[in-house]
N, C-alpha and C. Protein backbone atom coordinates (compact mmCIF):
# COMPACT_ATOMS: atom_id res chain seq x y z
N UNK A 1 37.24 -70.40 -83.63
CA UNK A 1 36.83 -71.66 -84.22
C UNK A 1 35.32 -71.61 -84.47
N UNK A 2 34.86 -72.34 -85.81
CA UNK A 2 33.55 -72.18 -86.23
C UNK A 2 33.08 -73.31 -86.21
N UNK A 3 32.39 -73.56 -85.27
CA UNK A 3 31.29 -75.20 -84.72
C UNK A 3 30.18 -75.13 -85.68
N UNK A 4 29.72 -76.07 -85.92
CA UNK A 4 28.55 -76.30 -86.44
C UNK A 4 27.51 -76.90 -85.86
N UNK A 5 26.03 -76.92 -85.23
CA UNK A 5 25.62 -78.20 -85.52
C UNK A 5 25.87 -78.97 -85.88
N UNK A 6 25.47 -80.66 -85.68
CA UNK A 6 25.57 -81.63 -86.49
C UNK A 6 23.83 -81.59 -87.13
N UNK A 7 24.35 -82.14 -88.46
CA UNK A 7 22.94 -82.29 -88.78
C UNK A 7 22.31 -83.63 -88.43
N UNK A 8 20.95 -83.24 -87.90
CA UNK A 8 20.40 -84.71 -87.41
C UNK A 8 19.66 -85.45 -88.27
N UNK A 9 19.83 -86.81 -88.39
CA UNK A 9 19.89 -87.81 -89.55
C UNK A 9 18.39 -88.53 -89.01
N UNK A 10 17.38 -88.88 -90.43
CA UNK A 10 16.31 -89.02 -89.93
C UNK A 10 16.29 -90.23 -89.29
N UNK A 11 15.65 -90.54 -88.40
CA UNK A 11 15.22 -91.63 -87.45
C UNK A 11 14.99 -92.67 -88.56
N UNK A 12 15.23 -94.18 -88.35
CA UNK A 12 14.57 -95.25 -89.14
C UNK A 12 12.74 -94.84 -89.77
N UNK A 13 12.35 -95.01 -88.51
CA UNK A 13 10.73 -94.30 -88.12
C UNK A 13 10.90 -93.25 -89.65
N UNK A 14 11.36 -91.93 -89.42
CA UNK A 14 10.47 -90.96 -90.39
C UNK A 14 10.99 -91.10 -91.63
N UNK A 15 12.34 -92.08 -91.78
CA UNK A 15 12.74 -92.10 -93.35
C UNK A 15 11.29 -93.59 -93.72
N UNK A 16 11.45 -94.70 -93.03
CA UNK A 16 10.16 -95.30 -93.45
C UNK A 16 8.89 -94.76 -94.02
N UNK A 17 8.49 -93.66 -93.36
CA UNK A 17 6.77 -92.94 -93.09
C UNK A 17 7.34 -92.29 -94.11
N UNK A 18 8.90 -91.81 -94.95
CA UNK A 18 8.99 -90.27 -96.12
C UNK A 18 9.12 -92.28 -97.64
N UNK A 19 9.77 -93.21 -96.82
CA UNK A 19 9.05 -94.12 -98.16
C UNK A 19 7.86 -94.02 -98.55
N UNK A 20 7.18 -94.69 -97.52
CA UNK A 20 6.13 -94.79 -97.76
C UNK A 20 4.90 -93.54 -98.46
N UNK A 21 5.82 -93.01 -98.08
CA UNK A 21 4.88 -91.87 -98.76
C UNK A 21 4.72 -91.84 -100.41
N UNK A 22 6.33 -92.06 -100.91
CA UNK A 22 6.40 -92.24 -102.28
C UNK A 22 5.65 -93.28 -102.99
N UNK A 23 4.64 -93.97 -102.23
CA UNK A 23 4.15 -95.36 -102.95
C UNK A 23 2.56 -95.02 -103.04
N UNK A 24 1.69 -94.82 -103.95
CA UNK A 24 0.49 -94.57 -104.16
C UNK A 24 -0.47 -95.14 -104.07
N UNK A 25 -1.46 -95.26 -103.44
CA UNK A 25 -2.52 -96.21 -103.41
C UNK A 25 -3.95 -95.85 -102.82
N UNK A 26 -4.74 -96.50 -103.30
CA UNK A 26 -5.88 -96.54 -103.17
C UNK A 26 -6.31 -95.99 -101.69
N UNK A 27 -7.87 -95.64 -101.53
CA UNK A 27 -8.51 -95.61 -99.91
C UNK A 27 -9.65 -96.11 -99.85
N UNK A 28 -9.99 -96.97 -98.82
CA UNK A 28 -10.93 -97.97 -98.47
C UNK A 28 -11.16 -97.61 -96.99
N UNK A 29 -12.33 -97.08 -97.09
CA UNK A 29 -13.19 -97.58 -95.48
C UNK A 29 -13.63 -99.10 -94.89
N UNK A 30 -13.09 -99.33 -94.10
CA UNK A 30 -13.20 -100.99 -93.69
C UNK A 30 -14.09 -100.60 -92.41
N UNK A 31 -15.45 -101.29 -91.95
CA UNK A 31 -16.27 -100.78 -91.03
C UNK A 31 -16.75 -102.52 -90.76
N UNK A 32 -17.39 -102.42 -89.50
CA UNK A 32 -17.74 -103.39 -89.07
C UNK A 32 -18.93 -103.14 -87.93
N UNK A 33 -19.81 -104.20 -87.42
CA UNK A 33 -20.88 -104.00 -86.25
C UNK A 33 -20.91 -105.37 -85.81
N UNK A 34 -21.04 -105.00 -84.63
CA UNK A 34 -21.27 -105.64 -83.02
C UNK A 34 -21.69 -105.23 -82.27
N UNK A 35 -22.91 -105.84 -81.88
CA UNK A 35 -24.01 -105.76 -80.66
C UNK A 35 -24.47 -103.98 -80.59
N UNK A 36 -25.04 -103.53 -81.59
CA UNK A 36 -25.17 -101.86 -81.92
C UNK A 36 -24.36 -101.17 -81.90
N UNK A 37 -22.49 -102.10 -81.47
CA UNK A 37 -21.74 -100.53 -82.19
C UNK A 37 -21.23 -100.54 -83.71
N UNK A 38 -21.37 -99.63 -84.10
CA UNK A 38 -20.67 -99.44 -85.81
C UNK A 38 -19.16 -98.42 -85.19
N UNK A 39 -18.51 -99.05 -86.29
CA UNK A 39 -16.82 -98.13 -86.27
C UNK A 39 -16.45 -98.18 -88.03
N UNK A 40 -15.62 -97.62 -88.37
CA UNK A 40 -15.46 -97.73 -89.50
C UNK A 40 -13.78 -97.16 -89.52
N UNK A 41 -13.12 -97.20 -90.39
CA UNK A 41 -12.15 -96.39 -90.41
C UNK A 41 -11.00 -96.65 -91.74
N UNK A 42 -10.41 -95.30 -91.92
CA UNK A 42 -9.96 -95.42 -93.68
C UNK A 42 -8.54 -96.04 -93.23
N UNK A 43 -8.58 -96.70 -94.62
CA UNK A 43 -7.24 -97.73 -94.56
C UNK A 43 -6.91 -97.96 -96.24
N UNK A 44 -5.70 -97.33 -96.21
CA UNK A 44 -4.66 -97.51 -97.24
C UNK A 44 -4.07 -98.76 -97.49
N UNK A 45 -3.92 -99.61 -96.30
CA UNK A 45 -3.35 -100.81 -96.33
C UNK A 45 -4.34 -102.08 -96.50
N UNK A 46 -4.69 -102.23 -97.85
CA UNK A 46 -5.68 -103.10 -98.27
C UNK A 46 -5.34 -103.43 -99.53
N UNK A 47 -5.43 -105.11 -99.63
CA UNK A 47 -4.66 -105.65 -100.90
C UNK A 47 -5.54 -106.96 -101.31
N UNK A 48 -5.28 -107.91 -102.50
CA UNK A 48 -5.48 -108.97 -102.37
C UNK A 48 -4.89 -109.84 -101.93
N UNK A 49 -5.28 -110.76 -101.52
CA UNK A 49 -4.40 -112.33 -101.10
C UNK A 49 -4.95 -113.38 -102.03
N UNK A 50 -5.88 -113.70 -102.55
CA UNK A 50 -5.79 -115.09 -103.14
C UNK A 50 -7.44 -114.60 -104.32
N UNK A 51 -7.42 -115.81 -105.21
CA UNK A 51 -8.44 -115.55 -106.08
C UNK A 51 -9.42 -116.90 -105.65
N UNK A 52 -8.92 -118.08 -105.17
CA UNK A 52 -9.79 -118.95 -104.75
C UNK A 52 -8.93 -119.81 -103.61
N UNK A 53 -9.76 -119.37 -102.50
CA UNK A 53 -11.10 -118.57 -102.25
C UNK A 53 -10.63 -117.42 -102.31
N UNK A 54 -11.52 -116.07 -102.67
CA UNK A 54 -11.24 -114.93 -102.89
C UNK A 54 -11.07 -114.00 -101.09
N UNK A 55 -9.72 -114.05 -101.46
CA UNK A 55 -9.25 -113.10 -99.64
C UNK A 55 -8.71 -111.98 -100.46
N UNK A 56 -9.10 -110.88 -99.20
CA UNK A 56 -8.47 -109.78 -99.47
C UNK A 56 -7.53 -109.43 -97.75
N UNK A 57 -7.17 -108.75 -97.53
CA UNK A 57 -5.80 -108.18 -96.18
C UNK A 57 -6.74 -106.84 -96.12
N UNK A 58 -6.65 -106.31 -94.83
CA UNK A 58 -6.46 -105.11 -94.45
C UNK A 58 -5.89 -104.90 -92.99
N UNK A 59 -4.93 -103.66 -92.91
CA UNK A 59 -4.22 -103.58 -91.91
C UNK A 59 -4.33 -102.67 -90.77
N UNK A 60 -5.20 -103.08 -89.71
CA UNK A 60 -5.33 -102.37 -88.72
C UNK A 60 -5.13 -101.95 -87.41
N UNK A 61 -4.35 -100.77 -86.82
CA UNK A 61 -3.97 -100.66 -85.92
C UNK A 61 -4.08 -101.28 -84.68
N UNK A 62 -3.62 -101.53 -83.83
CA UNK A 62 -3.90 -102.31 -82.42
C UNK A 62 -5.05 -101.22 -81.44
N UNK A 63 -4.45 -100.20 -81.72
CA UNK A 63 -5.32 -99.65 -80.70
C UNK A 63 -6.99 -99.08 -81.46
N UNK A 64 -7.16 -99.42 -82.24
CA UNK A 64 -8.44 -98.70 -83.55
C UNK A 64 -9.60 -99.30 -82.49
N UNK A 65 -10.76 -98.12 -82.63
CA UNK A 65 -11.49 -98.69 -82.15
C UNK A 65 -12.32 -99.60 -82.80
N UNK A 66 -12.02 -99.59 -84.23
CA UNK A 66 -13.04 -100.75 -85.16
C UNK A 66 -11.98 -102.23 -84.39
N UNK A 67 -11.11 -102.41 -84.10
CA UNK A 67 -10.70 -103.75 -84.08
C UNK A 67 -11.24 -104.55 -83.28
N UNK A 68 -11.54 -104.12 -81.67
CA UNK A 68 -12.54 -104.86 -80.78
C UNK A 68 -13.81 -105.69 -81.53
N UNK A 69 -14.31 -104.63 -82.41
CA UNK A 69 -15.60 -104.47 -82.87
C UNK A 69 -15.40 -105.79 -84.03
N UNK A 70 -14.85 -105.67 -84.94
CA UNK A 70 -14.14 -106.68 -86.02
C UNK A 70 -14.14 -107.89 -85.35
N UNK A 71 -13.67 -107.79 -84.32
CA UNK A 71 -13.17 -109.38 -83.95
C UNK A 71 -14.16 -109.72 -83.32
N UNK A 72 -14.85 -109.13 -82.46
CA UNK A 72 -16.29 -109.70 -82.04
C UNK A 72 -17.51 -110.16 -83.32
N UNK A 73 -17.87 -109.25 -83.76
CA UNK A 73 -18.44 -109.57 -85.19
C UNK A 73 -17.94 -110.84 -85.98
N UNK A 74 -16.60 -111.25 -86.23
CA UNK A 74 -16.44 -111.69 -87.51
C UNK A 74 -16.63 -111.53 -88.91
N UNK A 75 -16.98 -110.51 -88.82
CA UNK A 75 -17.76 -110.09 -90.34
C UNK A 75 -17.16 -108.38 -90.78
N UNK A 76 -16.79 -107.90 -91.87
CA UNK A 76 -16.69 -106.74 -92.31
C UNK A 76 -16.62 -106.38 -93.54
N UNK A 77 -17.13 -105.16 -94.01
CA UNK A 77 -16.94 -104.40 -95.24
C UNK A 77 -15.47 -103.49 -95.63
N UNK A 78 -14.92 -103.70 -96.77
CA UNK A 78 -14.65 -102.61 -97.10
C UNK A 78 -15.02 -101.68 -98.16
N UNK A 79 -14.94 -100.66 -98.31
CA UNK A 79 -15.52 -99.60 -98.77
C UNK A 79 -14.32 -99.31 -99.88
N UNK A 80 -14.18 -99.24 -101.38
CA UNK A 80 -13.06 -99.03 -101.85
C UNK A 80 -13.90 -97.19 -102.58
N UNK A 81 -13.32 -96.21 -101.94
CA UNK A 81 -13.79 -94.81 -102.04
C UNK A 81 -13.93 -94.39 -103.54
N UNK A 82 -14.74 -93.46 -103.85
CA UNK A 82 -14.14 -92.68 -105.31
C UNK A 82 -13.51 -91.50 -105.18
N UNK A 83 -13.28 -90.96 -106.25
CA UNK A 83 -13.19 -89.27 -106.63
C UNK A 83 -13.96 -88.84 -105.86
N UNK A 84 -13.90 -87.69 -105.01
CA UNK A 84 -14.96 -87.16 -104.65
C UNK A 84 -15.74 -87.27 -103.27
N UNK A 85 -14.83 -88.21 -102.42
CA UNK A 85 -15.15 -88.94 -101.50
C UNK A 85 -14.40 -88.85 -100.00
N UNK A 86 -13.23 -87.63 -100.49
CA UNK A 86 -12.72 -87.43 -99.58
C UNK A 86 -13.39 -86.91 -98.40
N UNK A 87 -14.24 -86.05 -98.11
CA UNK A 87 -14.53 -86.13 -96.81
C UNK A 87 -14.89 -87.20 -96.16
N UNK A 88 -15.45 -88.16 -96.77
CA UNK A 88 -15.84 -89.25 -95.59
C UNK A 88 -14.61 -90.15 -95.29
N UNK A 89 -13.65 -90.05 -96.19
CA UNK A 89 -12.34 -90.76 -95.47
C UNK A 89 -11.91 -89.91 -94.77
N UNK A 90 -11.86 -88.23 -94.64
CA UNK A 90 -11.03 -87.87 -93.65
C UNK A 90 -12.26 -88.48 -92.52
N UNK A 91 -12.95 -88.06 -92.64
CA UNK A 91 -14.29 -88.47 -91.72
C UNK A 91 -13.48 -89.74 -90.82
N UNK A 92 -13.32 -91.31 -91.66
CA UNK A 92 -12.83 -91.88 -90.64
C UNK A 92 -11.44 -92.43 -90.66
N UNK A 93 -10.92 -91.32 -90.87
CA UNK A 93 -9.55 -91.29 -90.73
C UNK A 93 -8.93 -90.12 -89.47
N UNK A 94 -10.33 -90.01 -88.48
CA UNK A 94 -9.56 -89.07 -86.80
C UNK A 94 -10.10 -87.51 -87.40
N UNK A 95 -11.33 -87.11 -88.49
CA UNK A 95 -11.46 -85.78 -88.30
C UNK A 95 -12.96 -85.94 -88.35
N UNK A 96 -13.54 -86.73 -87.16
CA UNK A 96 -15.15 -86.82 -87.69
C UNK A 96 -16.13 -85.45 -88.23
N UNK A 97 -16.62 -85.50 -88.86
CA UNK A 97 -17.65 -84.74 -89.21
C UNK A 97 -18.65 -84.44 -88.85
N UNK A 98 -19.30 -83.65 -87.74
CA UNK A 98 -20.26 -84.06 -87.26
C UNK A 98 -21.64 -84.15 -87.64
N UNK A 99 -22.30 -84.73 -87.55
CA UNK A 99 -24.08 -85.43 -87.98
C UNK A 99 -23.68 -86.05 -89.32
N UNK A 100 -22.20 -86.44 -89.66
CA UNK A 100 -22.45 -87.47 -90.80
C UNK A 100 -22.39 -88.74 -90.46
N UNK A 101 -23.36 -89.88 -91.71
CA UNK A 101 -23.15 -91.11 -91.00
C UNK A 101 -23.01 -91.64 -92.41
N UNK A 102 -22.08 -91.67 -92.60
CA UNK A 102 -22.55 -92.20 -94.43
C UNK A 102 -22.32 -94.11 -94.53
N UNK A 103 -22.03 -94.89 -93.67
CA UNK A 103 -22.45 -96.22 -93.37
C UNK A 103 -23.58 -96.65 -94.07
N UNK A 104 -24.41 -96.76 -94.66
CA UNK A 104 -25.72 -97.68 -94.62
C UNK A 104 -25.59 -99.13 -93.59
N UNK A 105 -27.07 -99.64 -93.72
CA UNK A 105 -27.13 -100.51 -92.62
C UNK A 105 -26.68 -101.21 -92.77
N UNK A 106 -26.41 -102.00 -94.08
CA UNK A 106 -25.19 -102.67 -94.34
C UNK A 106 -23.40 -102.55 -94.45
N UNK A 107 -23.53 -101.48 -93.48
CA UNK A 107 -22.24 -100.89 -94.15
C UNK A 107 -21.11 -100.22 -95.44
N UNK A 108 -22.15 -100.14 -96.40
CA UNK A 108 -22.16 -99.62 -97.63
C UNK A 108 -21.60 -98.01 -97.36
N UNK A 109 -21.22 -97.43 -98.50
CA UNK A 109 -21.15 -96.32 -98.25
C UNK A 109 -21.68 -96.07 -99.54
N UNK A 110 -22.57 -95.11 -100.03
CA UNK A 110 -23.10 -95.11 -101.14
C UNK A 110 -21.91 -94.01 -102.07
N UNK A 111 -22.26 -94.33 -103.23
CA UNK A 111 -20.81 -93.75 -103.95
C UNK A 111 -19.84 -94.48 -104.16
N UNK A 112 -19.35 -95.01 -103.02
CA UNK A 112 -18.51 -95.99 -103.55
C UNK A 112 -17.90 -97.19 -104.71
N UNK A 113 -17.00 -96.99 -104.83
CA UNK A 113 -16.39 -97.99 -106.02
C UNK A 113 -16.84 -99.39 -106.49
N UNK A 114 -16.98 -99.94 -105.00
CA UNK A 114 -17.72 -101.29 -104.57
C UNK A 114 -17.31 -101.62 -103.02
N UNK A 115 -18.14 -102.42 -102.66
CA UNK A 115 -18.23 -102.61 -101.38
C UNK A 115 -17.88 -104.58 -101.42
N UNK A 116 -17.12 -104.54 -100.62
CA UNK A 116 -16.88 -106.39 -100.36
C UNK A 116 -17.20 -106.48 -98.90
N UNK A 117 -18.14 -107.24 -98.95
CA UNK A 117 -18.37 -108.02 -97.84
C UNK A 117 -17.69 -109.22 -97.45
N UNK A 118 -16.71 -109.29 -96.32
CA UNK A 118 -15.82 -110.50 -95.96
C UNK A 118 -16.56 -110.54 -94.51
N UNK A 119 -15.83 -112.37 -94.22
CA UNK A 119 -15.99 -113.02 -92.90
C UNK A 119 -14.34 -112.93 -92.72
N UNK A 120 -14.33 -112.95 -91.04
CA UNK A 120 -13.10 -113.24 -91.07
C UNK A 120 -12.17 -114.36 -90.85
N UNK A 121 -10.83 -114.36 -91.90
CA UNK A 121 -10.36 -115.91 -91.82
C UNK A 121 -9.32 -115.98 -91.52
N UNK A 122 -8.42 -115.13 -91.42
CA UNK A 122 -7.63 -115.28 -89.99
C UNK A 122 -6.97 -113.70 -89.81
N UNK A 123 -6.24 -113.65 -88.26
CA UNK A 123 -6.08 -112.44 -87.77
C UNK A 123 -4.17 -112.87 -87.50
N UNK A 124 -3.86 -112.08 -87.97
CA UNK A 124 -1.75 -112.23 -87.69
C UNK A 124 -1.70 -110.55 -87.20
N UNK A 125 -0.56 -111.00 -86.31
CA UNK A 125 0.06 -110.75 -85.29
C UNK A 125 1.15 -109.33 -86.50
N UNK A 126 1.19 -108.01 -86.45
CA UNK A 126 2.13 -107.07 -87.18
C UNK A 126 2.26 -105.84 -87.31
N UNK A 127 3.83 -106.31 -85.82
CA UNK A 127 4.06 -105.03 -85.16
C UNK A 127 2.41 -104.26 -84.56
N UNK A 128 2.81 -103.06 -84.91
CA UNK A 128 1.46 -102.26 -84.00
C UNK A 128 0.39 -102.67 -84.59
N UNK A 129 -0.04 -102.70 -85.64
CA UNK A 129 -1.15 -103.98 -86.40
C UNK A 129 -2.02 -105.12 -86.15
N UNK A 130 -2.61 -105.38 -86.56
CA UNK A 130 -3.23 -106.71 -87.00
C UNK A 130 -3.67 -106.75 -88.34
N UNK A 131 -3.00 -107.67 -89.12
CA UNK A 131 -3.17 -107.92 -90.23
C UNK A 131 -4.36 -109.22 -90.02
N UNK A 132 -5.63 -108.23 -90.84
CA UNK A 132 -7.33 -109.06 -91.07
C UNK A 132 -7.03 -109.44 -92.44
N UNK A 133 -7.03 -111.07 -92.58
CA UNK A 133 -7.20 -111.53 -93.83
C UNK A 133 -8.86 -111.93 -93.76
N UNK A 134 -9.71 -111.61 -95.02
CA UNK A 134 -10.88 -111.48 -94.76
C UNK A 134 -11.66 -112.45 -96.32
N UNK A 135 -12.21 -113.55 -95.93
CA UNK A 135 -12.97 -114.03 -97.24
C UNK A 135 -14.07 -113.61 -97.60
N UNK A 136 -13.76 -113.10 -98.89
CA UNK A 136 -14.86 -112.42 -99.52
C UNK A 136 -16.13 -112.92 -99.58
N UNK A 137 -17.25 -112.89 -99.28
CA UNK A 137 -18.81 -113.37 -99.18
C UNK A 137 -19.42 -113.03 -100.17
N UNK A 138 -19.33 -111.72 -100.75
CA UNK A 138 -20.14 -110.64 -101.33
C UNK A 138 -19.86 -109.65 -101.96
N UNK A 139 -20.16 -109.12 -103.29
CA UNK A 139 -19.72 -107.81 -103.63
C UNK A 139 -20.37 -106.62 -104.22
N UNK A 140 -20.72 -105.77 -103.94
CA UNK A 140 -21.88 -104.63 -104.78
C UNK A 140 -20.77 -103.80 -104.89
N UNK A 141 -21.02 -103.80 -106.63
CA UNK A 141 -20.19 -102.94 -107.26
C UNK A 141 -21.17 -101.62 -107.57
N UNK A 142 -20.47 -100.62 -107.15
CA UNK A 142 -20.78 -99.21 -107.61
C UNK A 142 -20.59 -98.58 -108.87
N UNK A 143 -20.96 -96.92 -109.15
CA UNK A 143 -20.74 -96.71 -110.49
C UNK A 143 -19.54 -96.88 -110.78
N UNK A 144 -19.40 -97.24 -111.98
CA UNK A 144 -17.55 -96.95 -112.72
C UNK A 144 -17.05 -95.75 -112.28
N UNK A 145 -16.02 -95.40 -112.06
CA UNK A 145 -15.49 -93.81 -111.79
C UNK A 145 -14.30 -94.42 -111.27
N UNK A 146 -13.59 -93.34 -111.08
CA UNK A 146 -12.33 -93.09 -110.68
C UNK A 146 -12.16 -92.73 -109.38
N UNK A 147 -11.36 -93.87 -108.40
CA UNK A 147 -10.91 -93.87 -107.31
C UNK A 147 -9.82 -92.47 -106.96
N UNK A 148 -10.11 -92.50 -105.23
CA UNK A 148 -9.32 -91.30 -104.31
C UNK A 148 -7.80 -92.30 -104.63
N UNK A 149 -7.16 -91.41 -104.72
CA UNK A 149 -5.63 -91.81 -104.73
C UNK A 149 -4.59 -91.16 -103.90
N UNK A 150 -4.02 -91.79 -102.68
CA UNK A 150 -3.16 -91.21 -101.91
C UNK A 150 -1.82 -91.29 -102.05
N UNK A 151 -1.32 -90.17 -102.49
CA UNK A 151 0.45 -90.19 -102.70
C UNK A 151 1.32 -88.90 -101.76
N UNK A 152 2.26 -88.92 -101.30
CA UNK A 152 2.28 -87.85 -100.51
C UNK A 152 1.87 -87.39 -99.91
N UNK A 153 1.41 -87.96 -99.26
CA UNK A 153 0.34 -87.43 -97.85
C UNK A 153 -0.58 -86.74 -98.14
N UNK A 154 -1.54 -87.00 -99.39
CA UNK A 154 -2.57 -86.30 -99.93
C UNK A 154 -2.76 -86.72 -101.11
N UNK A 155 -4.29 -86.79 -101.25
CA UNK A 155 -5.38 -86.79 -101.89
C UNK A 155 -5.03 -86.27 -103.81
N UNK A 156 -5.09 -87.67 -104.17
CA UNK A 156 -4.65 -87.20 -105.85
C UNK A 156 -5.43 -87.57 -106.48
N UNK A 157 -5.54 -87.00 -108.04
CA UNK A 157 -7.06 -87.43 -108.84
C UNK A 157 -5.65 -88.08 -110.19
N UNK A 158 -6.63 -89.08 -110.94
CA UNK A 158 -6.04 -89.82 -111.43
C UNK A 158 -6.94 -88.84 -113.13
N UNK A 159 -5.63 -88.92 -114.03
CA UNK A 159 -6.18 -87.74 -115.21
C UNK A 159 -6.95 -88.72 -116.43
């Protein structure tokens, strides 16, 4: 008699993470400061919510070390990246670089697409998350160019 393995069927978990993969989007450094610490860290999960007042969402892990920092502050940037910009998102996306600081004191990252400055206006509760809805204060727009684009678990240029 000829047994087989069974084949093992993906977990909820990794067929979610092989969706998600198929869906393309933008990368934004969201960084924040409190009492001299700076954190920053790249986040895919950043959208709009409303045009007046102008909110934008970003979605950040429970355990991140920017979130302490965020919620003490009240205040944060995000960074919407360009072409060309990938190292500083892997940077704060868990592969630091070392002696880079590409933050400005405002939290800017120079290069960038544009930078929004939000306060924060409210914090929800999702799954491992916290979803930061954040009102926009401020915005310095950068040169025109063409944004980092993540599809497939990597870094795409838009033609």
């Amino acid at each position: 008699m000829n047994e087989t393995a069974p084949i093992a069927q993906p977990t909820l978990s990794d067929a979610f993470k092989a969706a998600l993969a198929r869906w393309p989007s933008g990368v934004t450094v969201v960084a924040a400061e409190w009492d001299g610490k700076r954190r920053g860290m790249t986040a895919s999960s950043f959208s709009s919510v409303s045009l007046e007042p102008p909110l934008i969402l970003v979605c950040i892990g429970e355990d991140a070390h920017l979130l302490p920092v965020l919620e003490r502050s009240e205040r944060f940037a995000v960074n919407i990246l360009a072409e060309g910009q990938e190292r500083i998102s892997d940077h704060f996306a868990g592969k630091p670089i070392p002696n880079l600081e590409p933050l400005g004191p405002d939290l800017a990252i120079a290069g960038a697409l544009a930078t929004l400055y939000c306060t924060v206006w409210q914090l929800y509760p999702g799954g491992d998350h916290r979803i930061v809805v954040g009102q926009v204060e401020d915005i310095r727009l950068g040169e025109a160019g063409k944004p980092i684009v993540y599809w497939n678990r990597g870094y795409r240029s838009i033609p």
